[in-house]
C-alpha atoms as a PDB file:
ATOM      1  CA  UNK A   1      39.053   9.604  13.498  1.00  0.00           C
ATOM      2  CA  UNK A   2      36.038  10.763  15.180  1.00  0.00           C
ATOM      3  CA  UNK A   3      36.247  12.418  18.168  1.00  0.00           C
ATOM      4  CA  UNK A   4      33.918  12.263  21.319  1.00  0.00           C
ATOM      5  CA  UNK A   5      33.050  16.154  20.926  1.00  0.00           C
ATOM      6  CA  UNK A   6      32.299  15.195  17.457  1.00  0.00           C
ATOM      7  CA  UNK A   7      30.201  12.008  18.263  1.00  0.00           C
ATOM      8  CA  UNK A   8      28.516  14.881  20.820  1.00  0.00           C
ATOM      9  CA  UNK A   9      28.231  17.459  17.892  1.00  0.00           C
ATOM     10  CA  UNK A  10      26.544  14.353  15.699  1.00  0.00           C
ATOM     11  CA  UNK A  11      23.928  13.339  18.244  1.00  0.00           C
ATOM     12  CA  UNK A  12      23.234  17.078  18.665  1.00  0.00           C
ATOM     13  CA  UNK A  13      22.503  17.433  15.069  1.00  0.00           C
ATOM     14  CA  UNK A  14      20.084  14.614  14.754  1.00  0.00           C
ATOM     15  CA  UNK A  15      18.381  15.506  17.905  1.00  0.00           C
ATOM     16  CA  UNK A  16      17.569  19.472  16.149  1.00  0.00           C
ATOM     17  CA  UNK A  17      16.790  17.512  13.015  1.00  0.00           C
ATOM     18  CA  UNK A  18      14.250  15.252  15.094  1.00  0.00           C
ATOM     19  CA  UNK A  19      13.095  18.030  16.789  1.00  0.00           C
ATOM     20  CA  UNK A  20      12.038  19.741  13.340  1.00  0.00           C
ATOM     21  CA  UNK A  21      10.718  17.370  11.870  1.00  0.00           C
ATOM     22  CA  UNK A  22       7.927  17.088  14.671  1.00  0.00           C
ATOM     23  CA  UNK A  23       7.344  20.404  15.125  1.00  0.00           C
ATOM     24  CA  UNK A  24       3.285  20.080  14.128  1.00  0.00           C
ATOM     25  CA  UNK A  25       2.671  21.803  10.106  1.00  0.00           C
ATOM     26  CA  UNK A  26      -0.939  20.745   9.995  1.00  0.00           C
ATOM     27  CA  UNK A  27      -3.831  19.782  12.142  1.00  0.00           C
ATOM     28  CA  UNK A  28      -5.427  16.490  11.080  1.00  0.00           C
ATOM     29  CA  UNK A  29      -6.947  15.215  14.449  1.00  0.00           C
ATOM     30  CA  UNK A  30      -8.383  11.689  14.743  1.00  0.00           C
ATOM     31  CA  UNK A  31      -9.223   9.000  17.460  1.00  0.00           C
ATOM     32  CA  UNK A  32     -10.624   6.231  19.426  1.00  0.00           C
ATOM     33  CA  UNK A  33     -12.779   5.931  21.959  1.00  0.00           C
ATOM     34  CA  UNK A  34     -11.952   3.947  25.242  1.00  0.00           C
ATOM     35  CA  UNK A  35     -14.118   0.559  25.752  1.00  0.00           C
ATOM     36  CA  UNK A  36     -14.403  -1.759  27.738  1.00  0.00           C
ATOM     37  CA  UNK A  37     -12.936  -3.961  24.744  1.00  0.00           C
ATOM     38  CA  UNK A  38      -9.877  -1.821  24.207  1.00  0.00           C
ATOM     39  CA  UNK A  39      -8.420   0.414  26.964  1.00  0.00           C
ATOM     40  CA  UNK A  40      -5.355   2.140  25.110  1.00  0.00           C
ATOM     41  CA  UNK A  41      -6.393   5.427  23.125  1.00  0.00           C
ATOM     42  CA  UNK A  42      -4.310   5.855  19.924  1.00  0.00           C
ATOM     43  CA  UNK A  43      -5.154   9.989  19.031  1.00  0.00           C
ATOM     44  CA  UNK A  44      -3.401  11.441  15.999  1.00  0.00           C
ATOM     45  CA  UNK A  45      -2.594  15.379  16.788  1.00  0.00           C
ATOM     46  CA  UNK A  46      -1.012  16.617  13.423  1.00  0.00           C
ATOM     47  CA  UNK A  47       1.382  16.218  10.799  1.00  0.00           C
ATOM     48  CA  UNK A  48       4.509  17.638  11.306  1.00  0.00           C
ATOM     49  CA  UNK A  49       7.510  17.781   8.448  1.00  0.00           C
ATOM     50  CA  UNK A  50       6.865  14.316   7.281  1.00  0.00           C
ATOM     51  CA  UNK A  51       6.141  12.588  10.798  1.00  0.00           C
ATOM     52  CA  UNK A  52       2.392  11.793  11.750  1.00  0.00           C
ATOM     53  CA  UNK A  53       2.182  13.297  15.338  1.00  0.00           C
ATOM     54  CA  UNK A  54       0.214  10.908  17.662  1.00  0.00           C
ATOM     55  CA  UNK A  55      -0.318   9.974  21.130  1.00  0.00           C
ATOM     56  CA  UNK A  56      -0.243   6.450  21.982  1.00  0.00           C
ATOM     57  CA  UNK A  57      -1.578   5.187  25.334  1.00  0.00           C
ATOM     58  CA  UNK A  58      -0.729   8.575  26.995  1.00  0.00           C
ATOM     59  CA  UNK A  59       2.831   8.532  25.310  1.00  0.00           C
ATOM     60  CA  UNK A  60       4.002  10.087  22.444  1.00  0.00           C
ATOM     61  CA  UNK A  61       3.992   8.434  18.807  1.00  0.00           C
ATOM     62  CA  UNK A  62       5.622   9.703  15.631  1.00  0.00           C
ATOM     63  CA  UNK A  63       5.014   7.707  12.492  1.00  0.00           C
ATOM     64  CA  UNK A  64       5.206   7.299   9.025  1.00  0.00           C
ATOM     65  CA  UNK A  65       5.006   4.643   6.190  1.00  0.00           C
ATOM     66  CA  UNK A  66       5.429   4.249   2.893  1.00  0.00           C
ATOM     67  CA  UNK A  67       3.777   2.826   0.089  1.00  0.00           C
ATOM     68  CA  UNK A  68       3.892   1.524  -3.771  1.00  0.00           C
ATOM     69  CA  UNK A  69       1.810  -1.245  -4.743  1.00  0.00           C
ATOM     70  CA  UNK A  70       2.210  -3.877  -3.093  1.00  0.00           C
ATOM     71  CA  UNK A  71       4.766  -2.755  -1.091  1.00  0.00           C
ATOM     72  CA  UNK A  72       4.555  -0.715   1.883  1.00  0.00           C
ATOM     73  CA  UNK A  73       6.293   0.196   5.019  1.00  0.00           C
ATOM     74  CA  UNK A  74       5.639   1.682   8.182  1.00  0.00           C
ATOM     75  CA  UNK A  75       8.086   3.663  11.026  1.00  0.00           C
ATOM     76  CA  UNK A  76       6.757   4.085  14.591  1.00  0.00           C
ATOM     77  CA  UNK A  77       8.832   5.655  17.091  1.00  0.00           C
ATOM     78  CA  UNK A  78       7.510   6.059  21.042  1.00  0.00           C
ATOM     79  CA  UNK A  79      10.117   8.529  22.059  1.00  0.00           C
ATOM     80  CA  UNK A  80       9.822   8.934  25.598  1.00  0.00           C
ATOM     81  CA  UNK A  81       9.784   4.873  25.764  1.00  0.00           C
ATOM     82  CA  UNK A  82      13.039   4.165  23.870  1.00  0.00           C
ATOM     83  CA  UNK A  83      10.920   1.670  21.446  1.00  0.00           C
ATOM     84  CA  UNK A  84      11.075   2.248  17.508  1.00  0.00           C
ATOM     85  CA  UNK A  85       9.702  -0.509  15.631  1.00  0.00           C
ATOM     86  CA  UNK A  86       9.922  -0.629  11.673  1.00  0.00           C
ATOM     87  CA  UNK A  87       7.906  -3.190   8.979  1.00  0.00           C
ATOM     88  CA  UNK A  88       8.132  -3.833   5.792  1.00  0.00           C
ATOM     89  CA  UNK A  89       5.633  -5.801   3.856  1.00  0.00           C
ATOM     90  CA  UNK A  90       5.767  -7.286  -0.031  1.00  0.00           C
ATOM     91  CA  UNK A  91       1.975  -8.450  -0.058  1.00  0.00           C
ATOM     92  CA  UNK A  92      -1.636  -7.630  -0.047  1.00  0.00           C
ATOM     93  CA  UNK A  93      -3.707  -6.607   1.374  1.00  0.00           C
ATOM     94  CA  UNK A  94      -0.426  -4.894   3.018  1.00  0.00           C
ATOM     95  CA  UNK A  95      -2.924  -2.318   5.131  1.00  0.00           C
ATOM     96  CA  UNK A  96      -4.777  -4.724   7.354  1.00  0.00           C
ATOM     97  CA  UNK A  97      -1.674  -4.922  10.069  1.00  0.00           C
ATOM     98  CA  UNK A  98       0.681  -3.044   9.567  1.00  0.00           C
ATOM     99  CA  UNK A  99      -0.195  -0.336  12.686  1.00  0.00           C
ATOM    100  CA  UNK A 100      -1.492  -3.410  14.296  1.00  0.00           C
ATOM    101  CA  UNK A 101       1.928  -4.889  14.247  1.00  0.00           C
ATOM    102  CA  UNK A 102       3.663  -1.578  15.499  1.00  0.00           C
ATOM    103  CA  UNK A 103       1.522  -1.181  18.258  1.00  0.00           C
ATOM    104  CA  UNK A 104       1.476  -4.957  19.200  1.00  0.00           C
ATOM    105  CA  UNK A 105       5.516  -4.978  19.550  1.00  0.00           C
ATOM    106  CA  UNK A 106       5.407  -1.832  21.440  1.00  0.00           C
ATOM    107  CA  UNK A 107       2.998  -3.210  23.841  1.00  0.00           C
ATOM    108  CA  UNK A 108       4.851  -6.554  24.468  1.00  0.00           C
ATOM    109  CA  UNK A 109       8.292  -4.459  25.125  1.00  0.00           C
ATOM    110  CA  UNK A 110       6.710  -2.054  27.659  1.00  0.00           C
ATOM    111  CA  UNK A 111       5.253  -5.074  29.025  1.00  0.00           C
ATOM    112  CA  UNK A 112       1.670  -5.155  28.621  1.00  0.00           C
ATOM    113  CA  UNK A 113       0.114  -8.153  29.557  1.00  0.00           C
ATOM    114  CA  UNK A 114      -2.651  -9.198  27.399  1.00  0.00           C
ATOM    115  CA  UNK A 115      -0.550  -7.695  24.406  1.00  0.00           C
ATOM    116  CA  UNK A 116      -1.028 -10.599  22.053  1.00  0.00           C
ATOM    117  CA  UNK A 117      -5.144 -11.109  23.051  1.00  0.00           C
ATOM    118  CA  UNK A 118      -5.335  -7.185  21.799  1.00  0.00           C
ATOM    119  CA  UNK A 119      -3.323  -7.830  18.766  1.00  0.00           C
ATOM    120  CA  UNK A 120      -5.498 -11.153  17.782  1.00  0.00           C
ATOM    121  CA  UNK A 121      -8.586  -8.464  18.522  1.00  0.00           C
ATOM    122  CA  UNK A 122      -7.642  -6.179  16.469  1.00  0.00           C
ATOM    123  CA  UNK A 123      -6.620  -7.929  14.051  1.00  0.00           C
ATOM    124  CA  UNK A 124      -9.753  -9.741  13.667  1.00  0.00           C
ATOM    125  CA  UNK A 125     -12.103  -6.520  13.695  1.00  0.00           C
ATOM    126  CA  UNK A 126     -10.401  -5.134  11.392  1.00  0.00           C
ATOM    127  CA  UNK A 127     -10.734  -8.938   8.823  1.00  0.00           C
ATOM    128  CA  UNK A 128     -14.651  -8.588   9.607  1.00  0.00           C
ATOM    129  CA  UNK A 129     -14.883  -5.322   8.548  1.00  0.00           C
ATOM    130  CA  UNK A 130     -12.539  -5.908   5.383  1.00  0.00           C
ATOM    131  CA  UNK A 131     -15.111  -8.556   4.913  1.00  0.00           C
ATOM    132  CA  UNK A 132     -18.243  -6.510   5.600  1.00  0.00           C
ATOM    133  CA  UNK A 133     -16.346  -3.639   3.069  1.00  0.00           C
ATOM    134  CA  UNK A 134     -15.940  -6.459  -0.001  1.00  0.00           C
ATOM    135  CA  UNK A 135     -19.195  -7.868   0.357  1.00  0.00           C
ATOM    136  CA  UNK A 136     -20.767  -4.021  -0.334  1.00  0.00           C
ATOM    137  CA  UNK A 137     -18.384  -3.666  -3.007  1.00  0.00           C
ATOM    138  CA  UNK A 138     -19.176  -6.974  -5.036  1.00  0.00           C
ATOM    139  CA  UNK A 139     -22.799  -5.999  -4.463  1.00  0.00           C
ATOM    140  CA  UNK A 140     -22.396  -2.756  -5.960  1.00  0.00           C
ATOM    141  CA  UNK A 141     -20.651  -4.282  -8.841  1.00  0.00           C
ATOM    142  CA  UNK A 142     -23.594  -6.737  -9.563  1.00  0.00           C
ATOM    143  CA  UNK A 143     -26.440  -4.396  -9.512  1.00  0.00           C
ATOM    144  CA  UNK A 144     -24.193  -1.914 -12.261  1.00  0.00           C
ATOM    145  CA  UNK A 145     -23.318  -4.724 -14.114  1.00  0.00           C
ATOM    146  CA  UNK A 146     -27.193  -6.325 -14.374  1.00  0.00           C
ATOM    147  CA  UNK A 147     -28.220  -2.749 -15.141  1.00  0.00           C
ATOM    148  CA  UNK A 148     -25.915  -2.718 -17.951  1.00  0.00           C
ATOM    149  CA  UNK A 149     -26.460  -5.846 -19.407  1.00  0.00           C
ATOM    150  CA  UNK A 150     -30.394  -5.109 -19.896  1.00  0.00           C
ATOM    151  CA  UNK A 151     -29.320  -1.877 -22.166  1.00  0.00           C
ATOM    152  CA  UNK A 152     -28.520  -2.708 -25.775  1.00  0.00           C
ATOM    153  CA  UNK A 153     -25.012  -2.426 -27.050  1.00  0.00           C
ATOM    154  CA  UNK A 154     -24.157   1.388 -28.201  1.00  0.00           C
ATOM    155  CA  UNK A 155     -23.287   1.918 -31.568  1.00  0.00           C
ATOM    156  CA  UNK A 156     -21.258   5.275 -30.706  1.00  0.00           C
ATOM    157  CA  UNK A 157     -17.774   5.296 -31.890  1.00  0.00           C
ATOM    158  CA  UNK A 158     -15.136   5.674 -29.126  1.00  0.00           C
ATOM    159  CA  UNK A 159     -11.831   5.614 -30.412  1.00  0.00           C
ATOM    160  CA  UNK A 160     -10.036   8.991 -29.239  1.00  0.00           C
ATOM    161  CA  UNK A 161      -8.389  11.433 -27.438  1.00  0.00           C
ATOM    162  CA  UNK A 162     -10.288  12.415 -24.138  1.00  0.00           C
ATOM    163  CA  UNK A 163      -8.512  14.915 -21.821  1.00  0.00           C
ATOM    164  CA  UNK A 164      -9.724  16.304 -18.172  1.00  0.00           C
ATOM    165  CA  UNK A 165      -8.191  19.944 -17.090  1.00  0.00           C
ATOM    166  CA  UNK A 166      -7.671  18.072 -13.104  1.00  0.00           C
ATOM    167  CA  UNK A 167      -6.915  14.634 -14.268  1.00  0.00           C
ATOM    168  CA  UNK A 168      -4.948  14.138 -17.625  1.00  0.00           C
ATOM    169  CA  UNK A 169      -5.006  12.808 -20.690  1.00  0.00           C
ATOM    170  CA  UNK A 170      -6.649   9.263 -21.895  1.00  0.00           C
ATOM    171  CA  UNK A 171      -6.477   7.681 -25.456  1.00  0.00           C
ATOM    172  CA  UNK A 172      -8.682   4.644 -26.549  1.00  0.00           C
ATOM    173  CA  UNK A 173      -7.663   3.080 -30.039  1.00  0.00           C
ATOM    174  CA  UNK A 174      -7.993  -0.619 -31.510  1.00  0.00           C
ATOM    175  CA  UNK A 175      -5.248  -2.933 -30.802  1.00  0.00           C
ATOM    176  CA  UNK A 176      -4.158  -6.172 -31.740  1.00  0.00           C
ATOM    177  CA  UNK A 177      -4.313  -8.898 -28.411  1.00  0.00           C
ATOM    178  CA  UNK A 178      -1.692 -11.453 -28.708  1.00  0.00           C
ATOM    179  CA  UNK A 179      -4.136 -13.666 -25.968  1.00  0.00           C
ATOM    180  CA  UNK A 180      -7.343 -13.301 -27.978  1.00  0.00           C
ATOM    181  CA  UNK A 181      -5.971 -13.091 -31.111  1.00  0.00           C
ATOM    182  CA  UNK A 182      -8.239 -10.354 -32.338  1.00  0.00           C
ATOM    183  CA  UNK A 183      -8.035  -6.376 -32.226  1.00  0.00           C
ATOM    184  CA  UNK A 184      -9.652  -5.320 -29.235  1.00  0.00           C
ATOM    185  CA  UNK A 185     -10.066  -1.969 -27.789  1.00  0.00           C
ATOM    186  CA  UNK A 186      -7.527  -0.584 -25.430  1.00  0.00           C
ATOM    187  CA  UNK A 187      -7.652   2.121 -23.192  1.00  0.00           C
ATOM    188  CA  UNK A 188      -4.343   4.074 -22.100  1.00  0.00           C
ATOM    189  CA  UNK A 189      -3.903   6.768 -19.747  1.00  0.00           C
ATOM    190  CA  UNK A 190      -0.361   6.712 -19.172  1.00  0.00           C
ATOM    191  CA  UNK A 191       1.947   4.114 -18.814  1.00  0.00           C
ATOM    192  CA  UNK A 192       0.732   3.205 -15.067  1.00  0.00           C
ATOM    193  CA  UNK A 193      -3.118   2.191 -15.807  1.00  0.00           C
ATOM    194  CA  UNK A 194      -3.527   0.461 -18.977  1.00  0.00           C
ATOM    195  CA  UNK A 195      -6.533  -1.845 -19.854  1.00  0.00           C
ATOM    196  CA  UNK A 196      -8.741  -3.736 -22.703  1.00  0.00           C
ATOM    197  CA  UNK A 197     -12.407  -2.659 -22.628  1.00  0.00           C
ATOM    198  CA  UNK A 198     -14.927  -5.467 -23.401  1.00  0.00           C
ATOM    199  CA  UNK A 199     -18.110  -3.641 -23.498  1.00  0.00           C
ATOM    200  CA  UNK A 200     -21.116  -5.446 -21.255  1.00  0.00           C
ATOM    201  CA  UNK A 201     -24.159  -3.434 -22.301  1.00  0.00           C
ATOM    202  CA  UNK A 202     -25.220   0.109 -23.544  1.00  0.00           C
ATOM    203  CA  UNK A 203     -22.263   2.241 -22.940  1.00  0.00           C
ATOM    204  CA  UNK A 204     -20.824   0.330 -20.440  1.00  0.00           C
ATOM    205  CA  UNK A 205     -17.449  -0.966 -20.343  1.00  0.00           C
ATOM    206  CA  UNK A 206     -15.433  -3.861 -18.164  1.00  0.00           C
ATOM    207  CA  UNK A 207     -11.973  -2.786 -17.747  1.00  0.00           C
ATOM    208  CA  UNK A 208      -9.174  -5.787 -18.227  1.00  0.00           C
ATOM    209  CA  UNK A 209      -6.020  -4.130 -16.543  1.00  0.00           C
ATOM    210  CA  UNK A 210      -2.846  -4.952 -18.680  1.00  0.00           C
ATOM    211  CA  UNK A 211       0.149  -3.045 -16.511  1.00  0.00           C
ATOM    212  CA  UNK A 212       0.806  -2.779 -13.200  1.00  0.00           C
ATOM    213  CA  UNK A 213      -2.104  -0.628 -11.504  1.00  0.00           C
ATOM    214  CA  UNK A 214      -3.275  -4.210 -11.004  1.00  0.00           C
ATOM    215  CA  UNK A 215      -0.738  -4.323  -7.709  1.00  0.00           C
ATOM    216  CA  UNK A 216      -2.680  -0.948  -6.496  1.00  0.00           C
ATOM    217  CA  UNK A 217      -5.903  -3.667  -6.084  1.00  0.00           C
ATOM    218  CA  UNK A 218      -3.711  -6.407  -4.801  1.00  0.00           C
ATOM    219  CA  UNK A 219      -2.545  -4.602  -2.186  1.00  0.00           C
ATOM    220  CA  UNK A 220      -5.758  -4.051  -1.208  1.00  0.00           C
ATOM    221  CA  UNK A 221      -7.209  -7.106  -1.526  1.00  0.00           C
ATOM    222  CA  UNK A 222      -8.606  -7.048  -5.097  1.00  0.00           C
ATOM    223  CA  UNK A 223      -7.173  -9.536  -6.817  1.00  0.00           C
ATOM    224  CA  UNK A 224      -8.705  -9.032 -10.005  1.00  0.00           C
ATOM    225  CA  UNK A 225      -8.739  -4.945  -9.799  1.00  0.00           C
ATOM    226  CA  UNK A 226     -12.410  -4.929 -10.991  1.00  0.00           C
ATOM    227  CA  UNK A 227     -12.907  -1.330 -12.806  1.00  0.00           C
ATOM    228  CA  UNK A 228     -15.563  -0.275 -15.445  1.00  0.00           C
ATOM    229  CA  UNK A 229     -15.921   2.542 -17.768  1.00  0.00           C
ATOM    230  CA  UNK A 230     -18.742   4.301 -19.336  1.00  0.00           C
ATOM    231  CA  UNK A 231     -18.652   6.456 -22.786  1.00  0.00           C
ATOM    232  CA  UNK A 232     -21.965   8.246 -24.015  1.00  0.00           C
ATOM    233  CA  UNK A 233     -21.731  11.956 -25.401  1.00  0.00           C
ATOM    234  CA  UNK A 234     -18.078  12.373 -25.939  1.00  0.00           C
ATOM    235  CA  UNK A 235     -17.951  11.949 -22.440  1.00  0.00           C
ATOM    236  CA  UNK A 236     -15.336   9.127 -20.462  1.00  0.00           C
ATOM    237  CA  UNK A 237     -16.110   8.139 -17.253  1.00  0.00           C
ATOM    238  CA  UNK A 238     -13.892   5.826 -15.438  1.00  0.00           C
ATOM    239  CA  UNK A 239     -15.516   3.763 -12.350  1.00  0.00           C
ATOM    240  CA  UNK A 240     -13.932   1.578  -9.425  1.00  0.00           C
ATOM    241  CA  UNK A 241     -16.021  -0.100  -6.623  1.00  0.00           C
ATOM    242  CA  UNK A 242     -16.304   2.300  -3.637  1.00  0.00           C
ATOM    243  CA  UNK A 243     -18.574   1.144  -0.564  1.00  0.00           C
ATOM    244  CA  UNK A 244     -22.272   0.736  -1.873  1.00  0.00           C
ATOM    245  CA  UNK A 245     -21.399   1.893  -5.199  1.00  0.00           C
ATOM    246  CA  UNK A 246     -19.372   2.501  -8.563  1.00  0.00           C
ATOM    247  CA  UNK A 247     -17.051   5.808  -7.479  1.00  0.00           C
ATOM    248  CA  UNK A 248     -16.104   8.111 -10.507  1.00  0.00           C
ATOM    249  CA  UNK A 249     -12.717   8.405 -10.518  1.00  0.00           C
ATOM    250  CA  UNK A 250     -12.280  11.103 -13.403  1.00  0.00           C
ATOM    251  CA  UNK A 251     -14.346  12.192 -16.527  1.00  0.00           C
ATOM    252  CA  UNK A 252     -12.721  12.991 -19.532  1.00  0.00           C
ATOM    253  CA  UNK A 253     -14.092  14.893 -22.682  1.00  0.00           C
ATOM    254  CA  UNK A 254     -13.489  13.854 -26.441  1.00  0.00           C
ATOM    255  CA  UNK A 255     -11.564  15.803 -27.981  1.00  0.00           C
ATOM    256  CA  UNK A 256      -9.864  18.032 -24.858  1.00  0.00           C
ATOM    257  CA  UNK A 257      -6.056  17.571 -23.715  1.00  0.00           C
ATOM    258  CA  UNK A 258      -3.625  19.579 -21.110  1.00  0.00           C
ATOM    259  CA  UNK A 259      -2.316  21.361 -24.123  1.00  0.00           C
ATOM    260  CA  UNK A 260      -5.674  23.002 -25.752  1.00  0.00           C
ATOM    261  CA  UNK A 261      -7.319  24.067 -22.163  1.00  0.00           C
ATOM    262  CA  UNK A 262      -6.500  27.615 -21.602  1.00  0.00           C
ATOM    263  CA  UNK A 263      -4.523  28.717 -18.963  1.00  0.00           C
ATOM    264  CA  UNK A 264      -5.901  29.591 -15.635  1.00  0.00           C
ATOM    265  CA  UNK A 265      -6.291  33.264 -15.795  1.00  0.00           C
ATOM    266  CA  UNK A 266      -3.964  33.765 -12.690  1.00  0.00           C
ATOM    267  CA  UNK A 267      -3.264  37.582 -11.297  1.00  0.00           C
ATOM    268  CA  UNK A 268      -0.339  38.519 -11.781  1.00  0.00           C
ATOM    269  CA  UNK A 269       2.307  37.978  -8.718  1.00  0.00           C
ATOM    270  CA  UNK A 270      -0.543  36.331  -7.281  1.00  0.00           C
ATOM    271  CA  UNK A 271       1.857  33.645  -6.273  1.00  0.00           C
ATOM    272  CA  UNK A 272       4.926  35.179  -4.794  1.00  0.00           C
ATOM    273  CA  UNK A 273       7.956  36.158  -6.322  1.00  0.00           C
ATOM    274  CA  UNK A 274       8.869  33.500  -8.718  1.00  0.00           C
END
C-alpha cells in the first residue's frame, strides 16, 4: 500500500530529478526576433542533462525530441503554465511541424487568440522555405550531373576496401542484382547505407540506395534520397545535395581501414584515470 508520506516522498523525488535535469550543461543560445508578423519570442538558453532549456513567450520551455528515420517525437513542457504537450509522428518530412504543433497547443490552452492564424503562418513559412531549400538542391544536382555527363567514362578500377581514420570503413565489389539481372557494382558501408553505383560520366557515380538510409531522406522530404559518389586516385568521395551544392560527406582512401591507421599518439594519463 502506498502511503501519503510516500506519495509525498515520490513527488519529491521527481521534482530533484526535474530539477537536475535542467540545471543548464551547455550554452547553445538561439532566437527570434519580434515582428510585427509574430509577437511571441521563442529563445533557446542551453542544454541542460538532456532537456533543451528555452524561453517561450516570457515563460519557461524545456524540450526534447527524438528521432529515427522516419520517426520522430517531440516533448515540450511550459512549467510554470501547467501545459506539457507530446507528438509523435511516423512520416516525412516529420520536421516541418512538429515545434509548430507544440507551440500551437500551448497557445490555444493559455488562451491566445489568434492561436490557429499563427500556427497556419508558421506553418506556411516554413513550406515556402522547404520549397525555396529543394529547388537549390535539385539545381545543384543538375549542374553536377551535366558536368559529369560531358566527361568520358573512367576506366580506373574501383572495386575495394576504402577506410577514413573519422568516418569508417567502405567496401565496393561486383554483385549480382536480382532487378536488373546483371552484376552491378555495390557500395557498402555498413549495414545502414547500402547502394548500387551506376556511373554517369568520368568518375562520377549515382548512388541507388538499397537499405534503409532511404527513410533518413524521406523524412526529410527526399523521396528518392538522391546521393552521388566520386572515385579518382584511390580516393572515395561520397556527396549528398546540401543548399547550392553537392556536400562531401566523408572521403575514404583505397586501401586504409580502422585497423591499419596507427593509434593516436595520446600522452599518457592524458585522459584521467581510466
Amino acid at each position: 500500500m502506498t502511503t501519503t508520506q510516500g506519495m509525498k516522498s515520490e513527488m519529491s523525488g521527481c521534482w530533484d530529478v526535474m530539477t537536475w535535469m535542467t540545471k543548464p550543461a551547455i550554452a547553445m543560445t538561439s532566437f527570434n526576433f519580434k515582428t510585427s508578423e509574430e509577437q511571441r519570442v521563442t529563445f533557446y538558453m542551453a542544454y541542460g542533462l538532456g532537456l533543451m532549456l528555452a524561453n517561450y513567450d516570457g515563460w519557461q520551455f524545456v524540450q526534447h525530441n527524438g528521432y529515427f528515420a522516419p520517426y520522430s517525437t517531440l516533448l515540450s513542457l511550459f512549467p510554470e503554465k501547467k501545459v506539457a504537450v507530446f507528438s509523435s509522428s511516423n512520416q516525412g518530412p516529420v520536421w516541418l511541424d512538429s515545434a509548430v504543433l507544440s507551440t500551437f497547443i500551448y497557445d490555444t490552452l493559455t488562451e491566445v487568440n489568434n492561436a490557429t492564424e499563427k500556427a497556419m503562418e508558421r506553418l506556411e513559412s516554413q513550406r515556402v522555405a522547404f520549397a525555396q531549400k529543394i529547388s537549390k538542391r535539385d539545381e545543384a544536382v543538375a549542374k553536377f550531373v551535366e558536368k559529369s555527363k560531358s566527361v568520358k567514362k573512367q576506366n580506373e578500377d574501383i572495386i575495394g576496401k576504402y577506410g577514413s581514420g573519422s568516418s569508417g570503413d567502405v567496401e565496393i565489389f561486383e554483385k549480382f542484382n536480382n532487378q536488373t539481372n546483371a552484376t552491378g557494382i555495390y557500395l557498402s558501408y555498413g549495414r545502414w547505407a547500402q547502394a548500387w553505383m551506376e556511373n554517369i560520366g568520368g568518375s562520377s557515380y549515382y548512388l541507388t540506395w538499397d537499405s534503409d538510409v532511404i527513410q533518413e531522406f524521406y523524412a526529410g522530404g527526399d523521396l528518392i534520397g538522391a546521393a552521388y559518389a566520386t572515385v579518382s586516385n584511390g580516393t572515395l568521395d561520397i556527396l549528398l545535395p546540401a543548399g547550392e551544392a553537392l556536400q562531401s560527406m566523408g572521403k575514404f582512401e583505397l586501401g586504409v581501414s580502422l585497423d591499419v591507421l596507427p593509434e593516436v599518439p595520446w600522452a599518457p594519463d592524458s585522459c584521467g584515470p581510466e
